[in-house]
PDB file of N, CA and C in Angstrom:
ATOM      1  N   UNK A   1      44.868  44.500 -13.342  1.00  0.00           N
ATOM      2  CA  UNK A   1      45.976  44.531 -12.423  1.00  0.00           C
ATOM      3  C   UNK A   1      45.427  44.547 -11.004  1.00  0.00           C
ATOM      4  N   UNK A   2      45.925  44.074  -9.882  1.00  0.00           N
ATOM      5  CA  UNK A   2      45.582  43.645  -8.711  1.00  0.00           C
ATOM      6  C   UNK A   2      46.232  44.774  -7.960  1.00  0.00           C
ATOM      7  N   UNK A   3      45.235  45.284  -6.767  1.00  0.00           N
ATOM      8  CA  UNK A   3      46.080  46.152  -5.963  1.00  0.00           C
ATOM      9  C   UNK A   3      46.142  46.213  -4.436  1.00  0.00           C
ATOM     10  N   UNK A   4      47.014  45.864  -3.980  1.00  0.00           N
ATOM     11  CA  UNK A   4      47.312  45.559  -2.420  1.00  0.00           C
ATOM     12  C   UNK A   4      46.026  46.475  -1.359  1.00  0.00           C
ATOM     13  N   UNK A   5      46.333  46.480  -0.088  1.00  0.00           N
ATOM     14  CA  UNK A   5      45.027  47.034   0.854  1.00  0.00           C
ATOM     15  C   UNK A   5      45.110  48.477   0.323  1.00  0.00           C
ATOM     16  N   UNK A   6      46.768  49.255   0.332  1.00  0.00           N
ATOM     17  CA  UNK A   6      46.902  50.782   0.106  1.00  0.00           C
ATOM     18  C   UNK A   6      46.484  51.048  -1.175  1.00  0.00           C
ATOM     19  N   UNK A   7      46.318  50.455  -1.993  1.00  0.00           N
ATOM     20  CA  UNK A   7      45.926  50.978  -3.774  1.00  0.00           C
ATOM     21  C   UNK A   7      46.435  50.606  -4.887  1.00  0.00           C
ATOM     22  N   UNK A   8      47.840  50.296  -3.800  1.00  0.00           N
ATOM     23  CA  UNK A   8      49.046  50.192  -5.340  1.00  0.00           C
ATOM     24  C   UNK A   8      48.979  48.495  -6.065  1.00  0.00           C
ATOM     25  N   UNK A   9      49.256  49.297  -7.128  1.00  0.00           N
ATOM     26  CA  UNK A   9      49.231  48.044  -8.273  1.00  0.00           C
ATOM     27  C   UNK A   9      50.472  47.370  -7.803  1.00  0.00           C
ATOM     28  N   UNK A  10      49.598  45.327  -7.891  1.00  0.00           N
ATOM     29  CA  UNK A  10      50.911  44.850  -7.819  1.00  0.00           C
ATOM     30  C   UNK A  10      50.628  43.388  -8.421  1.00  0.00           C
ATOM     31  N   UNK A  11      51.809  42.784  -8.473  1.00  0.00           N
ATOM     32  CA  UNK A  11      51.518  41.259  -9.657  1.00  0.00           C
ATOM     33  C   UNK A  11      50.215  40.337  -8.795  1.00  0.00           C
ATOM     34  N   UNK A  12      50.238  39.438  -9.116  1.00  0.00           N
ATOM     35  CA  UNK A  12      49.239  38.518  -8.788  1.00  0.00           C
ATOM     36  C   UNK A  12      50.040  37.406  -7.700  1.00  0.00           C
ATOM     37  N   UNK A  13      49.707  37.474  -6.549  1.00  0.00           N
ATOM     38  CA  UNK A  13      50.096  36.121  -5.881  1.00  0.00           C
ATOM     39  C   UNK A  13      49.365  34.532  -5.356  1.00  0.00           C
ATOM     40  N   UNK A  14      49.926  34.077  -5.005  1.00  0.00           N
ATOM     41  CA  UNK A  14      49.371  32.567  -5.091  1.00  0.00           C
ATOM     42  C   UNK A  14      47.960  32.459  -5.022  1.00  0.00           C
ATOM     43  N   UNK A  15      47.577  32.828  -3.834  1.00  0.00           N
ATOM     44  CA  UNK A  15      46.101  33.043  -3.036  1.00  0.00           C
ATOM     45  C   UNK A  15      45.293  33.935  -4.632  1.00  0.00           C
ATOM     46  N   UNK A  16      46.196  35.480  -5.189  1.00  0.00           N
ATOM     47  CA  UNK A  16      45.265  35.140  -6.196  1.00  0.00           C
ATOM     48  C   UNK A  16      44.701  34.657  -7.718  1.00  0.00           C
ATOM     49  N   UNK A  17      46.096  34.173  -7.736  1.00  0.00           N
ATOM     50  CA  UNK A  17      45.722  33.023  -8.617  1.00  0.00           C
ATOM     51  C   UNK A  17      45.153  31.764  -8.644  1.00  0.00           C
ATOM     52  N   UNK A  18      44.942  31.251  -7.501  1.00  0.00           N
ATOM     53  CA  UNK A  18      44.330  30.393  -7.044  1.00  0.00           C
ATOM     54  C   UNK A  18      42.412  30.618  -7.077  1.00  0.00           C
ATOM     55  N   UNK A  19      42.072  31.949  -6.128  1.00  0.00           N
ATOM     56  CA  UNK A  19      40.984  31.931  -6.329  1.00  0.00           C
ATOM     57  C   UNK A  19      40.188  32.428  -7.907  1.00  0.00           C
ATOM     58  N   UNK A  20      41.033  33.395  -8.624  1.00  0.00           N
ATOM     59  CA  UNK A  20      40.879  33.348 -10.223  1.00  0.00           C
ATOM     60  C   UNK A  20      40.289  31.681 -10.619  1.00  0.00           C
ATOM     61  N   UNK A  21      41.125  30.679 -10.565  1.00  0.00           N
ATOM     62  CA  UNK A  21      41.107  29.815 -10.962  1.00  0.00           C
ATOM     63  C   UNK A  21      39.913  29.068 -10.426  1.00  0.00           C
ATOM     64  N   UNK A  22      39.325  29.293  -8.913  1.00  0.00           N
ATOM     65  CA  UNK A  22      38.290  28.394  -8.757  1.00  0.00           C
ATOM     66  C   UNK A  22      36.997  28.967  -8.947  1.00  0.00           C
ATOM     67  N   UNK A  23      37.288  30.442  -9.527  1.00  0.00           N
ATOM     68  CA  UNK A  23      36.152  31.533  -9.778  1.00  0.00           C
ATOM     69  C   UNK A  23      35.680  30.900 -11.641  1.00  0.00           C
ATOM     70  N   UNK A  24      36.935  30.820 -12.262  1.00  0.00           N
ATOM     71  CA  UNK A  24      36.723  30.419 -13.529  1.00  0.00           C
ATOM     72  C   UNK A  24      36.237  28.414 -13.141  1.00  0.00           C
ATOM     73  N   UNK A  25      36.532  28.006 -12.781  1.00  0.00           N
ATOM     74  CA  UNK A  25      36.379  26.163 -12.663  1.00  0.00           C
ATOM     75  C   UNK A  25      34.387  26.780 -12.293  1.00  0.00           C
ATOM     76  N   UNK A  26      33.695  27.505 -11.611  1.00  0.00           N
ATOM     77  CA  UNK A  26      32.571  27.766 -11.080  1.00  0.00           C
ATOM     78  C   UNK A  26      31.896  28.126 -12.436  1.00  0.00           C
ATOM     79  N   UNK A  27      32.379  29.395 -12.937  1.00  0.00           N
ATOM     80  CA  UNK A  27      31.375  29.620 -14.198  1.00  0.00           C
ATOM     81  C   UNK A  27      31.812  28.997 -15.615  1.00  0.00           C
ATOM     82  N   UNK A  28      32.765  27.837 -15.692  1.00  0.00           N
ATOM     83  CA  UNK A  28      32.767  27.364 -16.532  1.00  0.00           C
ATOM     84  C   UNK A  28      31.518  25.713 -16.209  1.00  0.00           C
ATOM     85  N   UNK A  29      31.767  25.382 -15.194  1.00  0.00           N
ATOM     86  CA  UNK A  29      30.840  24.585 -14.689  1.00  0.00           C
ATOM     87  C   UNK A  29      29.111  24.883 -14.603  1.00  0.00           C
ATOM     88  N   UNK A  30      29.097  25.795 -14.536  1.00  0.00           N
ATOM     89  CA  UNK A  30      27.667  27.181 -14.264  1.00  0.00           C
ATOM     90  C   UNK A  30      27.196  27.217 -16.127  1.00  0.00           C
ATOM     91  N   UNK A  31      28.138  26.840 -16.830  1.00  0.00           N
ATOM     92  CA  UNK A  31      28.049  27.029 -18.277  1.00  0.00           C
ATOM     93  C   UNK A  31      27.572  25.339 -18.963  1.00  0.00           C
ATOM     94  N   UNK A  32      28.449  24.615 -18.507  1.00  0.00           N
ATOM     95  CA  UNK A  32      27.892  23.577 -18.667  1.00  0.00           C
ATOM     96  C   UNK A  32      26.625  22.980 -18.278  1.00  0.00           C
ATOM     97  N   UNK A  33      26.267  23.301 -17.484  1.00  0.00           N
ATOM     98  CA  UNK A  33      25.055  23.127 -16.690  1.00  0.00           C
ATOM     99  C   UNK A  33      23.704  23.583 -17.434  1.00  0.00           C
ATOM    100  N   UNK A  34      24.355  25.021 -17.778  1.00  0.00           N
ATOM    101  CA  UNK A  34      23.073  25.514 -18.680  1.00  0.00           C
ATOM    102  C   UNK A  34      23.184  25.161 -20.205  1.00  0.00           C
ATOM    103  N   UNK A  35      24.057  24.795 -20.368  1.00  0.00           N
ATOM    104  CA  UNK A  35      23.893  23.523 -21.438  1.00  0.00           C
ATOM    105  C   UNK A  35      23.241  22.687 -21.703  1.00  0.00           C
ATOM    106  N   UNK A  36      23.166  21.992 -21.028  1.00  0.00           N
ATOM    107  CA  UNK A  36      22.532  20.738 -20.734  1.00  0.00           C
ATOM    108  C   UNK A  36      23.711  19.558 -20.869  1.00  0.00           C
ATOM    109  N   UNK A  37      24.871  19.415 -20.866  1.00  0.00           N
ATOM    110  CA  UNK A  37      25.608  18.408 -20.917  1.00  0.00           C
ATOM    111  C   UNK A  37      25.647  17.211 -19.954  1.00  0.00           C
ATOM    112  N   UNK A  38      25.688  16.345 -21.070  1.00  0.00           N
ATOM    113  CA  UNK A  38      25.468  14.915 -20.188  1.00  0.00           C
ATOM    114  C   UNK A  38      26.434  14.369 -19.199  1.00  0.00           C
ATOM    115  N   UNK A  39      25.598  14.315 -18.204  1.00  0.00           N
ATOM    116  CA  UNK A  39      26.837  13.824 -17.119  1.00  0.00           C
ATOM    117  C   UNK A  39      27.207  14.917 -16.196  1.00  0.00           C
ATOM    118  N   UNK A  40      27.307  15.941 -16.313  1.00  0.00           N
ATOM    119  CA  UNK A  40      27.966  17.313 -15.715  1.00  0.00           C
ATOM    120  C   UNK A  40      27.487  17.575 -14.342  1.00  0.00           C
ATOM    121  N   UNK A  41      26.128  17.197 -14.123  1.00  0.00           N
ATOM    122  CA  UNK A  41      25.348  17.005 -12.804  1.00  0.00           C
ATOM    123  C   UNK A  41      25.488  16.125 -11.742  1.00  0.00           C
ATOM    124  N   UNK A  42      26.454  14.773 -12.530  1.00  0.00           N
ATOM    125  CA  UNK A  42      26.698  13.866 -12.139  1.00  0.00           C
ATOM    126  C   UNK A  42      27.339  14.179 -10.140  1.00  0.00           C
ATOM    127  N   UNK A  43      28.295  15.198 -10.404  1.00  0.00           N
ATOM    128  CA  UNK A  43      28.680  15.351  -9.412  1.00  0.00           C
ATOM    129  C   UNK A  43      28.295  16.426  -8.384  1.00  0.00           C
ATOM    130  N   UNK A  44      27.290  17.583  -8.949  1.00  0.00           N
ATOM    131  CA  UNK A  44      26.386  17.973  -8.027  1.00  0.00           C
ATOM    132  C   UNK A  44      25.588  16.966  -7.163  1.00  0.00           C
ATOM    133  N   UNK A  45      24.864  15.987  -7.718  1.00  0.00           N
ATOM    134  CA  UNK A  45      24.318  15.453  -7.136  1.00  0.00           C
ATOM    135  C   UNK A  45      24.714  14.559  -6.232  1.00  0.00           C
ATOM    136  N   UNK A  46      25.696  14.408  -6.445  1.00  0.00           N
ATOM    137  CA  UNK A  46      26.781  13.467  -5.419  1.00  0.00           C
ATOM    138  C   UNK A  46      27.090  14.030  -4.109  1.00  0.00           C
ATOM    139  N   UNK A  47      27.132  15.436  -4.785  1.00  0.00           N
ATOM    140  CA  UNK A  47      27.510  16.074  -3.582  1.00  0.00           C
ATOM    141  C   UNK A  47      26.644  16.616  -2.488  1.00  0.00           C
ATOM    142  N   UNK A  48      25.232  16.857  -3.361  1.00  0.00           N
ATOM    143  CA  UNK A  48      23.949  16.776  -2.558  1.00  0.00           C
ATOM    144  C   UNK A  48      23.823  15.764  -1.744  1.00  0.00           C
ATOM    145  N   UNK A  49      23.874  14.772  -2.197  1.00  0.00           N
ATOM    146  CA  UNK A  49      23.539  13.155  -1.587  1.00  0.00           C
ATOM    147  C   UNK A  49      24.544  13.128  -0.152  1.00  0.00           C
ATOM    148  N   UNK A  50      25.528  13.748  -0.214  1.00  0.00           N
ATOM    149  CA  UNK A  50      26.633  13.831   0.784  1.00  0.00           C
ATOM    150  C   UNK A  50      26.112  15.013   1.570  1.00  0.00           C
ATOM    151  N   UNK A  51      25.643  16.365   1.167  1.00  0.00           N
ATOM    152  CA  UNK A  51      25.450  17.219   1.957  1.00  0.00           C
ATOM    153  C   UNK A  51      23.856  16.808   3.117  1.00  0.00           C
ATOM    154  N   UNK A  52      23.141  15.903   2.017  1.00  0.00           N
ATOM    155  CA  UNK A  52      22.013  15.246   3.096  1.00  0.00           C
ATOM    156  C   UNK A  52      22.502  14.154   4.148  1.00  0.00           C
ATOM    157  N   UNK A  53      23.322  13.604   3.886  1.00  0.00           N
ATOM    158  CA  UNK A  53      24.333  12.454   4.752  1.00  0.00           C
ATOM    159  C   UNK A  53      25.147  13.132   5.818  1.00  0.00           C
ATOM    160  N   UNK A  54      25.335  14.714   5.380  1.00  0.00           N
ATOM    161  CA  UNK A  54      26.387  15.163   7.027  1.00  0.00           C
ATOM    162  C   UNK A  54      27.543  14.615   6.216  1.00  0.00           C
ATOM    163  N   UNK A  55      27.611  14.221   5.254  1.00  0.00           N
ATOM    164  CA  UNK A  55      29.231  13.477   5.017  1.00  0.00           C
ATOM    165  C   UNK A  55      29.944  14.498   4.370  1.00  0.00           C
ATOM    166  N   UNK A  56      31.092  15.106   5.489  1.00  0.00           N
ATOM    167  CA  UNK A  56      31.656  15.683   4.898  1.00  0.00           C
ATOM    168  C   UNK A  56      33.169  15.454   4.334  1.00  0.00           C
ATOM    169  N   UNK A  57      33.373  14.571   4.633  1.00  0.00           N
ATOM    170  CA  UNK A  57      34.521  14.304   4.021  1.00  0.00           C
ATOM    171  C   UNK A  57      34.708  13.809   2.685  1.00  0.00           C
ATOM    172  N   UNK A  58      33.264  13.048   2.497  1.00  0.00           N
ATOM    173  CA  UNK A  58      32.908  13.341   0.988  1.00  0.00           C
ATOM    174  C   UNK A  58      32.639  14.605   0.341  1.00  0.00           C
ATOM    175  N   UNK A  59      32.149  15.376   0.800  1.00  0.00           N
ATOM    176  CA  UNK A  59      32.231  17.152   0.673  1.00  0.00           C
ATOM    177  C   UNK A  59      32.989  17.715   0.066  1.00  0.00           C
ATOM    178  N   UNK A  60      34.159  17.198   1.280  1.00  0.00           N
ATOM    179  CA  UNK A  60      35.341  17.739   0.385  1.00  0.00           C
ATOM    180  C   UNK A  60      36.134  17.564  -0.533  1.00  0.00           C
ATOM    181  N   UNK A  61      35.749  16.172  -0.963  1.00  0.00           N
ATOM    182  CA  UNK A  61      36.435  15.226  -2.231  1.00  0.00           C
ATOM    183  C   UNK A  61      35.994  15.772  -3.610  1.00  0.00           C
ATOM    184  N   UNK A  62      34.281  15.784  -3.354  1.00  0.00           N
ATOM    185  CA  UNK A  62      33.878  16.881  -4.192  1.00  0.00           C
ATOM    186  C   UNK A  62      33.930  18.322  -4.736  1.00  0.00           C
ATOM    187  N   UNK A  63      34.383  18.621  -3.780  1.00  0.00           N
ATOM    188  CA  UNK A  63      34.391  20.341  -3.669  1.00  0.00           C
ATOM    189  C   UNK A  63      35.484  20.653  -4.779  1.00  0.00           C
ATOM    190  N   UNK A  64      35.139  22.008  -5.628  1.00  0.00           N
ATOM    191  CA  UNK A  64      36.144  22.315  -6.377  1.00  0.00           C
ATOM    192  C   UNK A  64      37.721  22.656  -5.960  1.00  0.00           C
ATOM    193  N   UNK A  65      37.184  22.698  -4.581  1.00  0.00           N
ATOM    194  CA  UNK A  65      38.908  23.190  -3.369  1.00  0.00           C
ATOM    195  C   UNK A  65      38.707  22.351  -2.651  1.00  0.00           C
ATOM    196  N   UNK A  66      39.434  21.283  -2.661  1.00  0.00           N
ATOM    197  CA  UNK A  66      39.172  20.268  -1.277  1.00  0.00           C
ATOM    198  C   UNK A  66      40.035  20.964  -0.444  1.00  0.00           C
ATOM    199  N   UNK A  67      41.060  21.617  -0.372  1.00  0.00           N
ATOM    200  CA  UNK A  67      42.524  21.713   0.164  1.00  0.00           C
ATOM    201  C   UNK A  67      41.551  23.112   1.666  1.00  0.00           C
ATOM    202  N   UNK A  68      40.785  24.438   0.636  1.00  0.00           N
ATOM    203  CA  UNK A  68      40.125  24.967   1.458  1.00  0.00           C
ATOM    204  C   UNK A  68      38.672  24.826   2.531  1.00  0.00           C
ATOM    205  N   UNK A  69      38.325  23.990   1.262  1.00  0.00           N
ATOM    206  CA  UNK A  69      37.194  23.694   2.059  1.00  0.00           C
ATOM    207  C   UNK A  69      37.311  23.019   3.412  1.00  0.00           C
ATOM    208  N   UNK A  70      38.190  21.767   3.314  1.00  0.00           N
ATOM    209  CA  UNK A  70      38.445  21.310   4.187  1.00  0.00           C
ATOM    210  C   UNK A  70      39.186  22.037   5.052  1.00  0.00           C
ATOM    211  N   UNK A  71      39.453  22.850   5.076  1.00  0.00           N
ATOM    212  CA  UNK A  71      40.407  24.159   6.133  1.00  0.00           C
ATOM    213  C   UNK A  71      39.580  24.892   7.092  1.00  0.00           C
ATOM    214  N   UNK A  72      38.365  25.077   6.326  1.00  0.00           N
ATOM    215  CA  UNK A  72      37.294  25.917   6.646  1.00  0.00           C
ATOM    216  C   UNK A  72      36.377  25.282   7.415  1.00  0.00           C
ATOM    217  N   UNK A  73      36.177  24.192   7.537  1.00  0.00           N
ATOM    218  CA  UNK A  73      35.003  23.566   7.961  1.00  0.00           C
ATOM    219  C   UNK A  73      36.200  23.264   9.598  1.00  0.00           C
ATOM    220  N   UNK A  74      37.538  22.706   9.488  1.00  0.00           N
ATOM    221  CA  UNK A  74      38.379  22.836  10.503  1.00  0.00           C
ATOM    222  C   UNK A  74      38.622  24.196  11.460  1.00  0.00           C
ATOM    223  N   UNK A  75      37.943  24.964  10.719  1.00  0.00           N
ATOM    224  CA  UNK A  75      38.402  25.853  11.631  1.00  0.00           C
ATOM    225  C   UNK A  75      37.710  26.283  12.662  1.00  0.00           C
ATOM    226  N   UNK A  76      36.709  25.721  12.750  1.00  0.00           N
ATOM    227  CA  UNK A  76      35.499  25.722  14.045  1.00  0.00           C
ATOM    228  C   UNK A  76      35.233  24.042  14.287  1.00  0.00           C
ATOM    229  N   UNK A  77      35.338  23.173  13.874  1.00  0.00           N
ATOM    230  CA  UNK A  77      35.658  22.167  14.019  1.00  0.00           C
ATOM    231  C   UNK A  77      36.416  20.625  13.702  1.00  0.00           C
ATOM    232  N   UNK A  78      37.554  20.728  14.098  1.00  0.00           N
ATOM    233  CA  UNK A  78      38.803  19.995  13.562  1.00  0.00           C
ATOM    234  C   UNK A  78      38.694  18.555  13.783  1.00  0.00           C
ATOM    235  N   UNK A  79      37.907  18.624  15.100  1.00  0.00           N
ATOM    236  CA  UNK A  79      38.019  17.058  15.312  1.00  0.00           C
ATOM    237  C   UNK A  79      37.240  15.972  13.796  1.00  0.00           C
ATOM    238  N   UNK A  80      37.812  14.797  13.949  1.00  0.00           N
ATOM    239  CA  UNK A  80      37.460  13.683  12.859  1.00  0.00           C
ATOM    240  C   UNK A  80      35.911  13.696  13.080  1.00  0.00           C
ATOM    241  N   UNK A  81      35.915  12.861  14.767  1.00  0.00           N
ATOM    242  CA  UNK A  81      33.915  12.882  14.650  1.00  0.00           C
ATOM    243  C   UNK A  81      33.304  13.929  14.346  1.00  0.00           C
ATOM    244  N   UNK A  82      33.278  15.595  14.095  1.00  0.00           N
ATOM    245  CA  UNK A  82      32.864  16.084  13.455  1.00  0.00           C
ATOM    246  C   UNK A  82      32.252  16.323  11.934  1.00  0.00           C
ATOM    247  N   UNK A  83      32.736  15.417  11.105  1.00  0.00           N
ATOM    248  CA  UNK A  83      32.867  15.046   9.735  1.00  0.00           C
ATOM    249  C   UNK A  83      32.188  13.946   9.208  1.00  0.00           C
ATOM    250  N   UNK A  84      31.262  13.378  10.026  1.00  0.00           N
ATOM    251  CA  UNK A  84      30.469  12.489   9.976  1.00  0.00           C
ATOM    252  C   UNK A  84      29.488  12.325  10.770  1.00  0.00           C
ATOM    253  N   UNK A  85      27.899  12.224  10.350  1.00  0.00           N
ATOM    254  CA  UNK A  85      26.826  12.091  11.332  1.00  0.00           C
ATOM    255  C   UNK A  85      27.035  11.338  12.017  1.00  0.00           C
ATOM    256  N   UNK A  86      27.086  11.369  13.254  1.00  0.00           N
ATOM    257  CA  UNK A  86      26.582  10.307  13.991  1.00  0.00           C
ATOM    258  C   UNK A  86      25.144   9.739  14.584  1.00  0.00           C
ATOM    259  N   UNK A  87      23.955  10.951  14.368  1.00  0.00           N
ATOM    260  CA  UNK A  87      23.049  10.737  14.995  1.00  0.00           C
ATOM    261  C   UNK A  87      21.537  10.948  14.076  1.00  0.00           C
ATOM    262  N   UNK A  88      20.629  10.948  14.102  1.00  0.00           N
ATOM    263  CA  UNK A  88      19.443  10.885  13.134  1.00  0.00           C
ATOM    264  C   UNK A  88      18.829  12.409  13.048  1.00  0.00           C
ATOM    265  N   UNK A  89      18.638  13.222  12.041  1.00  0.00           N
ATOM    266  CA  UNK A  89      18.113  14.408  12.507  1.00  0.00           C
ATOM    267  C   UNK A  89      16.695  14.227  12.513  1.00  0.00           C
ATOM    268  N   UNK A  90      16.161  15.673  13.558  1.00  0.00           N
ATOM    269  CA  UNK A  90      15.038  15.676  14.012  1.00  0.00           C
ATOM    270  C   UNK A  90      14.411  16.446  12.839  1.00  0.00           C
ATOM    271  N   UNK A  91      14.394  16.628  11.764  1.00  0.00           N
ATOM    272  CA  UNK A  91      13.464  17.076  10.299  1.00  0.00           C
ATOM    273  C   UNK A  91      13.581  16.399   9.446  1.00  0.00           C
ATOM    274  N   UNK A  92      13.047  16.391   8.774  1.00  0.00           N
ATOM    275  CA  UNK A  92      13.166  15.662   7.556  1.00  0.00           C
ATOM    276  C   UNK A  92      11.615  14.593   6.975  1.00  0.00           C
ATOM    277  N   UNK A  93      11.941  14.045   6.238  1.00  0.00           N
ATOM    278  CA  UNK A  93      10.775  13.007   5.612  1.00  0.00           C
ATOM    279  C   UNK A  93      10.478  12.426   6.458  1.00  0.00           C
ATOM    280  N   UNK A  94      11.394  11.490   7.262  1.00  0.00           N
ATOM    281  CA  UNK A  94      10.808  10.449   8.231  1.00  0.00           C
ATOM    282  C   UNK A  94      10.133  11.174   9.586  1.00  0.00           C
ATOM    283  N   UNK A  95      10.452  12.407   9.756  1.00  0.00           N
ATOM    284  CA  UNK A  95       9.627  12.726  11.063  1.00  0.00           C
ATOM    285  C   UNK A  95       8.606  13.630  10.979  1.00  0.00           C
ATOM    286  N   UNK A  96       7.982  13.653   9.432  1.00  0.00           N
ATOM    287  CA  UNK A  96       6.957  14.033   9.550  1.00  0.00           C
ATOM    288  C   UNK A  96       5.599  13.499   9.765  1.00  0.00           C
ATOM    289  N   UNK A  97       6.097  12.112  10.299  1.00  0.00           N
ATOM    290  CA  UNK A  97       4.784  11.232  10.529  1.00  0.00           C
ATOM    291  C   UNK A  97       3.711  11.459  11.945  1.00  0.00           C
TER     292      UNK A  97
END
């Protein structure tokens, strides 16, 4: 049973049924993984490939919450050009030459 800031028991509302749900989508995914099931990585790695790209709007397509994630990343920066590299970073493979 869930209980408000003061203590008291009270039903479950949206927000937490919602995060229940992306808590279970995580360790059911976390389960597959240590499985070994085929394919299941498929979209980690996608999403890696996007998190090395700055692409976040692929990010959030991926993300088990697009609806928050994308809320979150808005909330310190909303603008569109934010959501996409525009420029080359200074680490990485190529500048270690």
């Amino acid at each position: 049973m869930l209980r408000d800031a003061q203590g008291t028991p009270g039903p479950a509302n949206r927000e937490d049924v919602k995060a229940g749900i992306i808590a279970y989508k995580i360790a059911a995914h976390a389960a597959d993984v240590a499985r070994k099931r085929p394919g299941v990585r498929d979209r980690d790695d996608e999403l890696s490939r996007a998190r090395y790209r700055f692409d976040w709007n692929r990010q959030f397509e991926l993300s088990l919450d697009p609806e928050t994630a994308r809320a979150m990343h808005d909330e310190t920066l909303p603008e569109e050009g934010f959501k996409m590299r525009t420029s080359v970073p200074c680490a990485g493979p190529s500048s270690a030459r």
